[in-house]
C-alpha atoms as a PDB file:
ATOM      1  CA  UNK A   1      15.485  42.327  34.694  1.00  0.00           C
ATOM      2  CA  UNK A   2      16.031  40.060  31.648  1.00  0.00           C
ATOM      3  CA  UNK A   3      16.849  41.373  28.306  1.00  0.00           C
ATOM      4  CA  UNK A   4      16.043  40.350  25.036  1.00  0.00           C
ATOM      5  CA  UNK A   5      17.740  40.902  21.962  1.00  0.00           C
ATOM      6  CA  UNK A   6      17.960  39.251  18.189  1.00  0.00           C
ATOM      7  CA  UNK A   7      21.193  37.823  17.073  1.00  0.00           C
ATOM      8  CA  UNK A   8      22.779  35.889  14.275  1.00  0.00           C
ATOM      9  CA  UNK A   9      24.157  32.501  15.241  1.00  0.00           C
ATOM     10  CA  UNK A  10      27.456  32.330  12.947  1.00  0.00           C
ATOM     11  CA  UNK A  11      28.435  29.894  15.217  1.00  0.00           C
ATOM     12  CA  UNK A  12      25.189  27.579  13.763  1.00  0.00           C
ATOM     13  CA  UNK A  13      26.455  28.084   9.930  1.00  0.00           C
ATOM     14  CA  UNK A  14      24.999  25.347   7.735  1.00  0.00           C
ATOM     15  CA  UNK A  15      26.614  23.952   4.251  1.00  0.00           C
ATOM     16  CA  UNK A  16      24.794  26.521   1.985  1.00  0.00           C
ATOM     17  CA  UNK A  17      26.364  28.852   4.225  1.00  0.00           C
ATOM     18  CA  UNK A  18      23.440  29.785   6.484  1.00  0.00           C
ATOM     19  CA  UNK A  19      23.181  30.660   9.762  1.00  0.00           C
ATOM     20  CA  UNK A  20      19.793  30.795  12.485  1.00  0.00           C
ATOM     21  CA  UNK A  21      18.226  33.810  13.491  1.00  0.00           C
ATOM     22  CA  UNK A  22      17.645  33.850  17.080  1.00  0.00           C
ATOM     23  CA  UNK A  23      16.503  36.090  19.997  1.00  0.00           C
ATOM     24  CA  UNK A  24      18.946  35.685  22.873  1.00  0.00           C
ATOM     25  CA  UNK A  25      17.482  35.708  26.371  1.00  0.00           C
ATOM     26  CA  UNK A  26      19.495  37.032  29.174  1.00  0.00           C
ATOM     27  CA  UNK A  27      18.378  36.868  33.132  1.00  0.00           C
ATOM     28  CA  UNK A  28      20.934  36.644  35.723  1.00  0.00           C
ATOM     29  CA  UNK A  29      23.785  36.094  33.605  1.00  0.00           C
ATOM     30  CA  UNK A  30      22.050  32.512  32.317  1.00  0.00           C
ATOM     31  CA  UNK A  31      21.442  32.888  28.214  1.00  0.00           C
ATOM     32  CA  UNK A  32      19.209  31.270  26.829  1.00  0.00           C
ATOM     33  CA  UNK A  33      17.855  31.260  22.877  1.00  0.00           C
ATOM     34  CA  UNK A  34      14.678  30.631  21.260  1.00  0.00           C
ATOM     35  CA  UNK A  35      14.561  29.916  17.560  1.00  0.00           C
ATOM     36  CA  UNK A  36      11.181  30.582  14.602  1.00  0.00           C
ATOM     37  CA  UNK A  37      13.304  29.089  12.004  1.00  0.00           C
ATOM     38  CA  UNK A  38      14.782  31.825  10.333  1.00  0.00           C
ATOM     39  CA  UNK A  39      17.694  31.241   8.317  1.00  0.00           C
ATOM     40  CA  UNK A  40      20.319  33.633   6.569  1.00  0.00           C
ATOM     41  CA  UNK A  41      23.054  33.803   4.195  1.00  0.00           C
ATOM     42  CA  UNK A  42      26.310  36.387   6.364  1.00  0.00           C
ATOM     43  CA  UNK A  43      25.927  38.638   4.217  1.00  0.00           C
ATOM     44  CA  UNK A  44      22.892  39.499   4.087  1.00  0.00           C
ATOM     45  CA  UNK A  45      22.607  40.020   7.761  1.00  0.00           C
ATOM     46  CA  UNK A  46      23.115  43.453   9.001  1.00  0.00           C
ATOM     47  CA  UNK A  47      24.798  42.877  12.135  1.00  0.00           C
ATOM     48  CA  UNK A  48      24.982  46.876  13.450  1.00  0.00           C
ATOM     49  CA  UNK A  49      21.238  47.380  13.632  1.00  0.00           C
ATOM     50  CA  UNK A  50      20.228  43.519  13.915  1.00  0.00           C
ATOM     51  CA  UNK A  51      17.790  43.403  10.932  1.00  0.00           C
ATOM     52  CA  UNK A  52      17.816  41.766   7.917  1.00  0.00           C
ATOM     53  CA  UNK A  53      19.540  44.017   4.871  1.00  0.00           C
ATOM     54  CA  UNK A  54      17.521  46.079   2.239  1.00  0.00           C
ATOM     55  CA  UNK A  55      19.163  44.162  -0.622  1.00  0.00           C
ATOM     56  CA  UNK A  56      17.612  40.872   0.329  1.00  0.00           C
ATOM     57  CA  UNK A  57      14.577  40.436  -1.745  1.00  0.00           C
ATOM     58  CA  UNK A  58      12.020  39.964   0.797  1.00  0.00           C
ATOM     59  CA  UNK A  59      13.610  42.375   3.764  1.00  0.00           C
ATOM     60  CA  UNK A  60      10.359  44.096   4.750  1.00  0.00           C
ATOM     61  CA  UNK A  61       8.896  41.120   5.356  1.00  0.00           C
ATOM     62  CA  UNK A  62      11.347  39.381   7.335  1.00  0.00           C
ATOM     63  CA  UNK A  63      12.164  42.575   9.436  1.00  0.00           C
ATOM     64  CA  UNK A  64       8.549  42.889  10.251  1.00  0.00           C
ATOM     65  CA  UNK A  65       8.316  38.993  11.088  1.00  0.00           C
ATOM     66  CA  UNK A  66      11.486  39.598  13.618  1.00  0.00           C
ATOM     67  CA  UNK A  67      10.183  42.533  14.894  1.00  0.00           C
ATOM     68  CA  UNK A  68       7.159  41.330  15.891  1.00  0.00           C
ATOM     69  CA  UNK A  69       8.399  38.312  17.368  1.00  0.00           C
ATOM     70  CA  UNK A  70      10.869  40.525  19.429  1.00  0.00           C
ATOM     71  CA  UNK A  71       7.690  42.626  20.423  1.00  0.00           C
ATOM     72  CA  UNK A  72       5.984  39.119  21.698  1.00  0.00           C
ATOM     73  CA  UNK A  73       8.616  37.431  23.339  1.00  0.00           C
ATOM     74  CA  UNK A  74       9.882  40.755  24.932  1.00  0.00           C
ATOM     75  CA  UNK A  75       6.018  41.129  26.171  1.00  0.00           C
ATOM     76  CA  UNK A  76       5.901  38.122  27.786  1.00  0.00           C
ATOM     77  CA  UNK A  77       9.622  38.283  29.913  1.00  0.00           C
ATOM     78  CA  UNK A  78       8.074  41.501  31.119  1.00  0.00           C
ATOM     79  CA  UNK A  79       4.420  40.009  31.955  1.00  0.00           C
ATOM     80  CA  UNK A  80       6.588  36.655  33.463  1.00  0.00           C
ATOM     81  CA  UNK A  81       9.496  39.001  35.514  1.00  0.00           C
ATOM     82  CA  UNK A  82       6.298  40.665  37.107  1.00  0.00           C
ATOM     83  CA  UNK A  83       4.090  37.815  38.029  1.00  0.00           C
ATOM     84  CA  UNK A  84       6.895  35.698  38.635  1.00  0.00           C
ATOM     85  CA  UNK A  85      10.170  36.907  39.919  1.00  0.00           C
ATOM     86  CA  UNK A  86      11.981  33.882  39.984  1.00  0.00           C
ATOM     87  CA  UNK A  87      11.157  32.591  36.525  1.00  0.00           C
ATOM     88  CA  UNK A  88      14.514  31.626  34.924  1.00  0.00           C
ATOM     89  CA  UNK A  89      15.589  31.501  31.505  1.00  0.00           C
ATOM     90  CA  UNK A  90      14.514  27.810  30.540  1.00  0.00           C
ATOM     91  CA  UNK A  91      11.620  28.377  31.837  1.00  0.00           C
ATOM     92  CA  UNK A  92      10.684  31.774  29.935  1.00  0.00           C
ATOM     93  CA  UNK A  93      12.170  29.450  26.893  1.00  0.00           C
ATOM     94  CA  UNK A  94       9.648  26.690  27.592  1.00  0.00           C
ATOM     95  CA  UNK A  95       6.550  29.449  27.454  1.00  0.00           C
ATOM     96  CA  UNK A  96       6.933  30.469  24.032  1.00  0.00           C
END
Protein backbone atom coordinates (compact mmCIF):
# COMPACT_ATOMS: atom_id res chain seq x y z
CA UNK A 1 0.00 0.00 0.00
CA UNK A 2 1.51 3.40 -0.93
CA UNK A 3 1.24 6.37 1.23
CA UNK A 4 0.92 9.81 0.59
CA UNK A 5 1.82 12.62 2.58
CA UNK A 6 2.67 16.63 2.10
CA UNK A 7 6.07 17.83 2.97
CA UNK A 8 8.27 20.86 2.84
CA UNK A 9 11.36 20.51 0.68
CA UNK A 10 14.04 22.61 2.83
CA UNK A 11 16.35 20.81 0.97
CA UNK A 12 14.86 22.87 -2.43
CA UNK A 13 15.37 26.45 -0.57
CA UNK A 14 15.54 29.22 -3.16
CA UNK A 15 17.43 32.82 -2.71
CA UNK A 16 14.34 34.63 -1.21
CA UNK A 17 14.49 31.89 1.11
CA UNK A 18 11.70 29.66 -0.21
CA UNK A 19 11.21 26.29 -0.28
CA UNK A 20 8.51 23.78 -2.59
CA UNK A 21 5.60 22.29 -1.23
CA UNK A 22 5.34 18.80 -2.22
CA UNK A 23 3.34 15.56 -1.61
CA UNK A 24 5.78 12.69 -1.13
CA UNK A 25 4.78 9.35 -2.61
CA UNK A 26 5.90 6.23 -0.96
CA UNK A 27 5.33 2.45 -2.49
CA UNK A 28 7.74 -0.18 -1.75
CA UNK A 29 10.27 1.85 -0.19
CA UNK A 30 10.74 3.91 -3.80
CA UNK A 31 9.76 7.88 -3.04
CA UNK A 32 8.71 9.68 -5.32
CA UNK A 33 7.34 13.63 -5.31
CA UNK A 34 4.95 15.51 -7.28
CA UNK A 35 5.00 19.28 -7.20
CA UNK A 36 1.64 22.22 -7.98
CA UNK A 37 4.05 24.95 -7.49
CA UNK A 38 3.65 25.96 -4.13
CA UNK A 39 6.25 27.89 -2.59
CA UNK A 40 6.98 28.98 1.14
CA UNK A 41 8.99 31.12 3.27
CA UNK A 42 10.40 28.31 6.75
CA UNK A 43 8.68 29.99 8.77
CA UNK A 44 5.68 30.11 7.79
CA UNK A 45 5.40 26.43 7.34
CA UNK A 46 3.99 24.51 10.16
CA UNK A 47 5.92 21.46 10.02
CA UNK A 48 3.93 19.37 13.09
CA UNK A 49 0.56 19.30 11.38
CA UNK A 50 1.89 19.84 7.64
CA UNK A 51 -0.26 22.92 6.77
CA UNK A 52 0.47 26.19 6.05
CA UNK A 53 0.44 28.63 9.42
CA UNK A 54 -2.55 30.91 10.47
CA UNK A 55 -0.31 34.00 10.39
CA UNK A 56 0.30 33.80 6.69
CA UNK A 57 -2.11 36.09 5.05
CA UNK A 58 -3.80 33.83 2.75
CA UNK A 59 -3.63 30.36 5.00
CA UNK A 60 -7.21 29.24 4.39
CA UNK A 61 -6.73 29.31 1.05
CA UNK A 62 -3.60 27.59 0.63
CA UNK A 63 -4.56 24.85 3.26
CA UNK A 64 -7.68 24.19 1.34
CA UNK A 65 -5.65 24.15 -2.10
CA UNK A 66 -3.19 21.39 -0.34
CA UNK A 67 -5.82 19.63 1.06
CA UNK A 68 -7.59 19.06 -1.79
CA UNK A 69 -4.78 18.14 -3.82
CA UNK A 70 -3.83 15.55 -1.06
CA UNK A 71 -7.57 14.33 -1.33
CA UNK A 72 -6.95 13.87 -5.36
CA UNK A 73 -3.72 12.46 -5.57
CA UNK A 74 -4.41 10.17 -2.50
CA UNK A 75 -7.74 9.10 -4.59
CA UNK A 76 -6.06 8.12 -7.39
CA UNK A 77 -2.92 5.80 -5.60
CA UNK A 78 -5.92 4.07 -4.10
CA UNK A 79 -8.06 3.74 -7.51
CA UNK A 80 -4.30 2.81 -9.30
CA UNK A 81 -3.06 0.18 -6.18
CA UNK A 82 -6.53 -1.53 -6.93
CA UNK A 83 -6.71 -1.75 -10.64
CA UNK A 84 -3.17 -2.08 -10.90
CA UNK A 85 -1.04 -3.75 -8.35
CA UNK A 86 2.14 -3.31 -9.80
CA UNK A 87 1.95 0.37 -10.63
CA UNK A 88 5.16 1.95 -9.22
CA UNK A 89 5.90 5.26 -8.06
CA UNK A 90 7.00 6.99 -11.45
CA UNK A 91 4.37 5.77 -12.86
CA UNK A 92 1.58 7.01 -10.27
CA UNK A 93 3.90 10.36 -10.72
CA UNK A 94 3.39 10.36 -14.50
CA UNK A 95 -0.72 10.12 -13.97
CA UNK A 96 -1.19 13.25 -12.27
Amino acid sequence: MASVQSVFRKDKLNAKGEAPIHFRIIKNRKVSYVTYGLMMPESQWDFKNNKVKATHKNSAGLNSFISTKFTELQDQVFEFETVNKELSTKDQKHKT
